[in-house]
N, C-alpha and C. Protein backbone atom coordinates (compact mmCIF):
# COMPACT_ATOMS: atom_id res chain seq x y z
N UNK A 1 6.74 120.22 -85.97
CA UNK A 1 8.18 120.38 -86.03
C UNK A 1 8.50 121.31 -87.19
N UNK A 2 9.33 122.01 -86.69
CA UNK A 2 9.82 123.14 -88.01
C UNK A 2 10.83 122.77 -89.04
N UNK A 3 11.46 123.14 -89.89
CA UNK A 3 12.34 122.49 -90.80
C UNK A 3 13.92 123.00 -90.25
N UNK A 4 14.83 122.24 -90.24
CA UNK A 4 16.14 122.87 -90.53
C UNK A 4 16.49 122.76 -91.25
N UNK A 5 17.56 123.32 -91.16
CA UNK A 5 18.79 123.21 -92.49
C UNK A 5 18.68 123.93 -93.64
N UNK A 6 19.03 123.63 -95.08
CA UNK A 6 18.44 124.63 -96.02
C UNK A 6 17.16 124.04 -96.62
N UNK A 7 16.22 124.97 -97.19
CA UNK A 7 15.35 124.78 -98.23
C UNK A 7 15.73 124.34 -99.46
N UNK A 8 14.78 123.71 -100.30
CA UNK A 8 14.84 123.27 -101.38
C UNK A 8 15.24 123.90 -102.62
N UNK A 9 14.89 124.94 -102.34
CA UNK A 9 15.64 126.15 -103.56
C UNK A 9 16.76 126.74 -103.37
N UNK A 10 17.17 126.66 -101.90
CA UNK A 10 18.55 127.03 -101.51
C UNK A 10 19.34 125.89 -102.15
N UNK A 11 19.11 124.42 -102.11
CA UNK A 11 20.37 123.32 -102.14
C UNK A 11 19.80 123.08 -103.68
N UNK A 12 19.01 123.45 -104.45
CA UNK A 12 19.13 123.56 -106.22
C UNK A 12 19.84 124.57 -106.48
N UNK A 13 19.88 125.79 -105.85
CA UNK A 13 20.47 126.61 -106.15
C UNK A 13 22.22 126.49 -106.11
N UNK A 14 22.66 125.87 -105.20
CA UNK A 14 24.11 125.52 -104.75
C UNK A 14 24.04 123.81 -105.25
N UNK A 15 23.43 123.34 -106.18
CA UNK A 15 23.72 122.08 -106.47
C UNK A 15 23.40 122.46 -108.28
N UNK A 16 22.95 123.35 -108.90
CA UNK A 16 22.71 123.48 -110.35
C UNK A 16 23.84 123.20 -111.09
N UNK A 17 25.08 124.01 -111.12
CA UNK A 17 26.19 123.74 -111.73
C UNK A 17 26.96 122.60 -112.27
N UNK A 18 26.26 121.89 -111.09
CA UNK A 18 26.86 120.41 -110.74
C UNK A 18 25.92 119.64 -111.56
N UNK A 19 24.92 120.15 -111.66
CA UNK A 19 23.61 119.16 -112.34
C UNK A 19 23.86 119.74 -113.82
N UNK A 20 23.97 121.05 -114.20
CA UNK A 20 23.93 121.49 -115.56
C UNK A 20 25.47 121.34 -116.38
N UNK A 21 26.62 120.78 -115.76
CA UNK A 21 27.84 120.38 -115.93
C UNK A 21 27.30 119.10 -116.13
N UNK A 22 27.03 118.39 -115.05
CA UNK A 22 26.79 116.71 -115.64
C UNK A 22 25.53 116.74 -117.19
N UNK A 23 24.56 117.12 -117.06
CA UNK A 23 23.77 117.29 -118.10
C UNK A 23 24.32 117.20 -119.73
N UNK A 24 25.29 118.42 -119.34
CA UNK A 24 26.11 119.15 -120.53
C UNK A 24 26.82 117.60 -120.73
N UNK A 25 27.61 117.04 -120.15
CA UNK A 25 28.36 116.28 -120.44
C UNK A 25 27.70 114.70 -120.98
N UNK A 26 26.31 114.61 -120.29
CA UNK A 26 25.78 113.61 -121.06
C UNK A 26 25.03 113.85 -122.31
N UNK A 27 24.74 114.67 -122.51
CA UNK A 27 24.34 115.26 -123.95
C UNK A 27 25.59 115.28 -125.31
N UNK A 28 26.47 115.94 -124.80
CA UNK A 28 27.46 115.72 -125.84
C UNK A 28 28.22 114.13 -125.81
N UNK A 29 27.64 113.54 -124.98
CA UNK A 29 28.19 111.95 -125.07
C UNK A 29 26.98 110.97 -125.21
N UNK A 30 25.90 111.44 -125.54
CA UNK A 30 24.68 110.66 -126.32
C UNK A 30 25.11 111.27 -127.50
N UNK A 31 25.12 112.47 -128.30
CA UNK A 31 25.59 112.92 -129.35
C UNK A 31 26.41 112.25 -130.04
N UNK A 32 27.61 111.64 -129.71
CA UNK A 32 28.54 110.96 -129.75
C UNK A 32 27.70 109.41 -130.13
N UNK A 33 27.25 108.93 -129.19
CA UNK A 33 26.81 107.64 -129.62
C UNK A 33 25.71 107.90 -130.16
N UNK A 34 25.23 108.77 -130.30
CA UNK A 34 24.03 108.91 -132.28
C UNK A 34 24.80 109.37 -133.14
N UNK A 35 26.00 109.18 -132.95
CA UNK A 35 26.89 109.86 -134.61
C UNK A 35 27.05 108.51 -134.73
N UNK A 36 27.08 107.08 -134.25
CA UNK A 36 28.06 105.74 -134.98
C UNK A 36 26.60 105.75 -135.60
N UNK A 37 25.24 105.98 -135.63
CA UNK A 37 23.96 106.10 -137.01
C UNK A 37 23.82 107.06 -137.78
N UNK A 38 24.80 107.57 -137.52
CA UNK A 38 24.72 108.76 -139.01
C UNK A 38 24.64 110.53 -138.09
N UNK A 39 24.01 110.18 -136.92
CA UNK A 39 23.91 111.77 -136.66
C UNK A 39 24.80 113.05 -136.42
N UNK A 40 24.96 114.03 -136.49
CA UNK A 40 25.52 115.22 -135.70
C UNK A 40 26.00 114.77 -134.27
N UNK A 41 27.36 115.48 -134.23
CA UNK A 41 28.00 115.63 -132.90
C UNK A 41 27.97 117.14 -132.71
N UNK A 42 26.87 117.05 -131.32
CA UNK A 42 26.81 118.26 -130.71
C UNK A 42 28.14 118.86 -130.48
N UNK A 43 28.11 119.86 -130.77
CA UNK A 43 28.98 121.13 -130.70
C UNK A 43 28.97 121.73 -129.46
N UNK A 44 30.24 122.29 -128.70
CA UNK A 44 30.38 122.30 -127.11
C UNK A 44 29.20 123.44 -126.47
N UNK A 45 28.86 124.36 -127.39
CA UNK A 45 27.87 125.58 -127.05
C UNK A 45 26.56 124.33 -127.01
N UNK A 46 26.38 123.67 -128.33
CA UNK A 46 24.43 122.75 -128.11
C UNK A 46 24.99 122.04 -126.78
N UNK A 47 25.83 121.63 -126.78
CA UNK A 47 25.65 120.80 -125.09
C UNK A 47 25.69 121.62 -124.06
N UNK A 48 26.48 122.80 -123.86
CA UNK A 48 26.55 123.49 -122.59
C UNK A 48 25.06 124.05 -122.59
N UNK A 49 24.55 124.62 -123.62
CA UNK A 49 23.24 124.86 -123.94
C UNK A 49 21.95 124.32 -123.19
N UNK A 50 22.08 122.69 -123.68
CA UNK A 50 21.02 121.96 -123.27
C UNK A 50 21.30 121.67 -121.97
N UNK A 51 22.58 121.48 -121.77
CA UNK A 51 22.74 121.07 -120.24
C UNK A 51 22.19 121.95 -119.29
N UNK A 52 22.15 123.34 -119.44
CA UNK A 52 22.23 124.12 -118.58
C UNK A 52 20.21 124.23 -118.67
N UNK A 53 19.55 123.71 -119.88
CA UNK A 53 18.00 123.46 -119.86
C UNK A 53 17.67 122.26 -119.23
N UNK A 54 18.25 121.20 -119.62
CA UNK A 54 18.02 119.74 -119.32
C UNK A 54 18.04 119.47 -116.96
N UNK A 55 19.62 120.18 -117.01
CA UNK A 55 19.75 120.23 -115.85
C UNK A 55 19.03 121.02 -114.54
N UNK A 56 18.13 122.13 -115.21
CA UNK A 56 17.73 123.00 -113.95
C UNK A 56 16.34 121.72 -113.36
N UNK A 57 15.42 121.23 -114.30
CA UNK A 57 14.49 120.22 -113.69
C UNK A 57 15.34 118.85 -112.75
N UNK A 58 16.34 118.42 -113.38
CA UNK A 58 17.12 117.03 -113.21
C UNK A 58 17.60 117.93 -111.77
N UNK A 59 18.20 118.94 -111.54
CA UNK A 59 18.72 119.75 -110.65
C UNK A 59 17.60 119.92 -109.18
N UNK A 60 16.35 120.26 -109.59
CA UNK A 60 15.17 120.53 -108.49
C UNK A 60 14.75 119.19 -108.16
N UNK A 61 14.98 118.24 -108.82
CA UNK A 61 14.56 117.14 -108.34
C UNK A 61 15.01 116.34 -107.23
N UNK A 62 16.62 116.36 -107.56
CA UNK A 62 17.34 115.91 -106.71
C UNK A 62 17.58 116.93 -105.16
N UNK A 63 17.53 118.05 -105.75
CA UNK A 63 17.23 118.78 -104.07
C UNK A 63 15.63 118.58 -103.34
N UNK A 64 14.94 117.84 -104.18
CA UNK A 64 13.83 117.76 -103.04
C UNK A 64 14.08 116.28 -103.08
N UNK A 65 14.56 115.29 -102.94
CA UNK A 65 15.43 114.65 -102.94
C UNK A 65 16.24 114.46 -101.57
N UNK A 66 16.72 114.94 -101.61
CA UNK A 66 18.20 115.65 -100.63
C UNK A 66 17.21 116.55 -99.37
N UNK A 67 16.16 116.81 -99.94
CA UNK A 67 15.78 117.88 -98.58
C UNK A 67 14.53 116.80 -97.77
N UNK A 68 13.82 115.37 -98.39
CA UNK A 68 13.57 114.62 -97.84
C UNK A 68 14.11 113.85 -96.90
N UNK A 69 15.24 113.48 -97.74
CA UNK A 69 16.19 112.22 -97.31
C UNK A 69 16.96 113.39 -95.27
N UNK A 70 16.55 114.66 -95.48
CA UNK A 70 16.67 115.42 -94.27
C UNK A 70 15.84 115.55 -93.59
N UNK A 71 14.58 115.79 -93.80
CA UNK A 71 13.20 115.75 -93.21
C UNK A 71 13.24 114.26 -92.15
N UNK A 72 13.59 113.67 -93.60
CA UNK A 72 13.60 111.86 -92.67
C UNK A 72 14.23 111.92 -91.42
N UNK A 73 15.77 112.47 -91.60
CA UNK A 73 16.77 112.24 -90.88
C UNK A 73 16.63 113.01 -89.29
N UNK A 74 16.00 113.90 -89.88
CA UNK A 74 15.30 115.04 -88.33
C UNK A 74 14.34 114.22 -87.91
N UNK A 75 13.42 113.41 -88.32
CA UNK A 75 12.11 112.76 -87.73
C UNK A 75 12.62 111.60 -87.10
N UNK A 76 13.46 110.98 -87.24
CA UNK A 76 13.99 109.81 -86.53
C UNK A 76 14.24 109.72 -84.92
N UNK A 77 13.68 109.15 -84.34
CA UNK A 77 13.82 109.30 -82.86
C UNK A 77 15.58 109.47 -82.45
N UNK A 78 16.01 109.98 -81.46
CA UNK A 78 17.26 110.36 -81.30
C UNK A 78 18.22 111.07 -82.16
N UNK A 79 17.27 112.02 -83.54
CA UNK A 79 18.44 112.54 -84.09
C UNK A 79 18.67 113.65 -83.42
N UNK A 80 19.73 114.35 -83.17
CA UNK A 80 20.70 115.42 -82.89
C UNK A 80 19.48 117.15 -83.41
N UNK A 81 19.61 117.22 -82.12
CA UNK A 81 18.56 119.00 -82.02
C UNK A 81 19.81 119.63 -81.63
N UNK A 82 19.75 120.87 -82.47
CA UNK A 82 20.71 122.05 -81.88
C UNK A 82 20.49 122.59 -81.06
C-alpha cells in the first residue's frame, strides 16, 4: 500500500510555528518559575530564541506522530480510498 496524504516533513513543516510559539512560551514561563529561586527571567528574544531551537525536534516528533496515527487510519479495514 502506498502512503497518502502529506509526508512527515510536509506536516513539521506546516506545524513548526505552532510548536516553536508553544516552546517559546514555555520557556519564558519556566523562566518565570526559576526566578521565585533566585534566577533570571528570560528576556522575549532568549525565549523566542530557544523556542524556535527547542521546538523544531518537539515539532518532528509530533508530525511523525500525526503521520502514524494516518498510516493507522488508512490500514483499518473499511477506511475511505479516493
Amino acid at each position: 500500500m502506498t502512503r497518502q496524504g502529506w509526508s512527515t516533513p510536509q506536516i513539521a513543516l506546516a506545524l513548526y510555528p505552532f510548536g516553536a510559539g508553544a516552546a517559546a512560551v514555555n520557556v519564558f514561563f519556566a523562566s518565570l518559575i526559576f526566578s521565585w529561586i533566585g534566577g533570571p527571567v528570560a528576556s522575549t528574544a532568549w525565549s523566542i530564541g530557544l523556542g524556535c531551537v527547542i521546538g523544531a525536534p518537539a515539532t518532528w516528533y509530533f508530525a511523525r506522530h500525526i503521520r502514524e496515527l494516518m498510516d493507522r487510519a488508512d490500514a483499518r479495514p473499511g477506511a475511505a480510498r479516493p
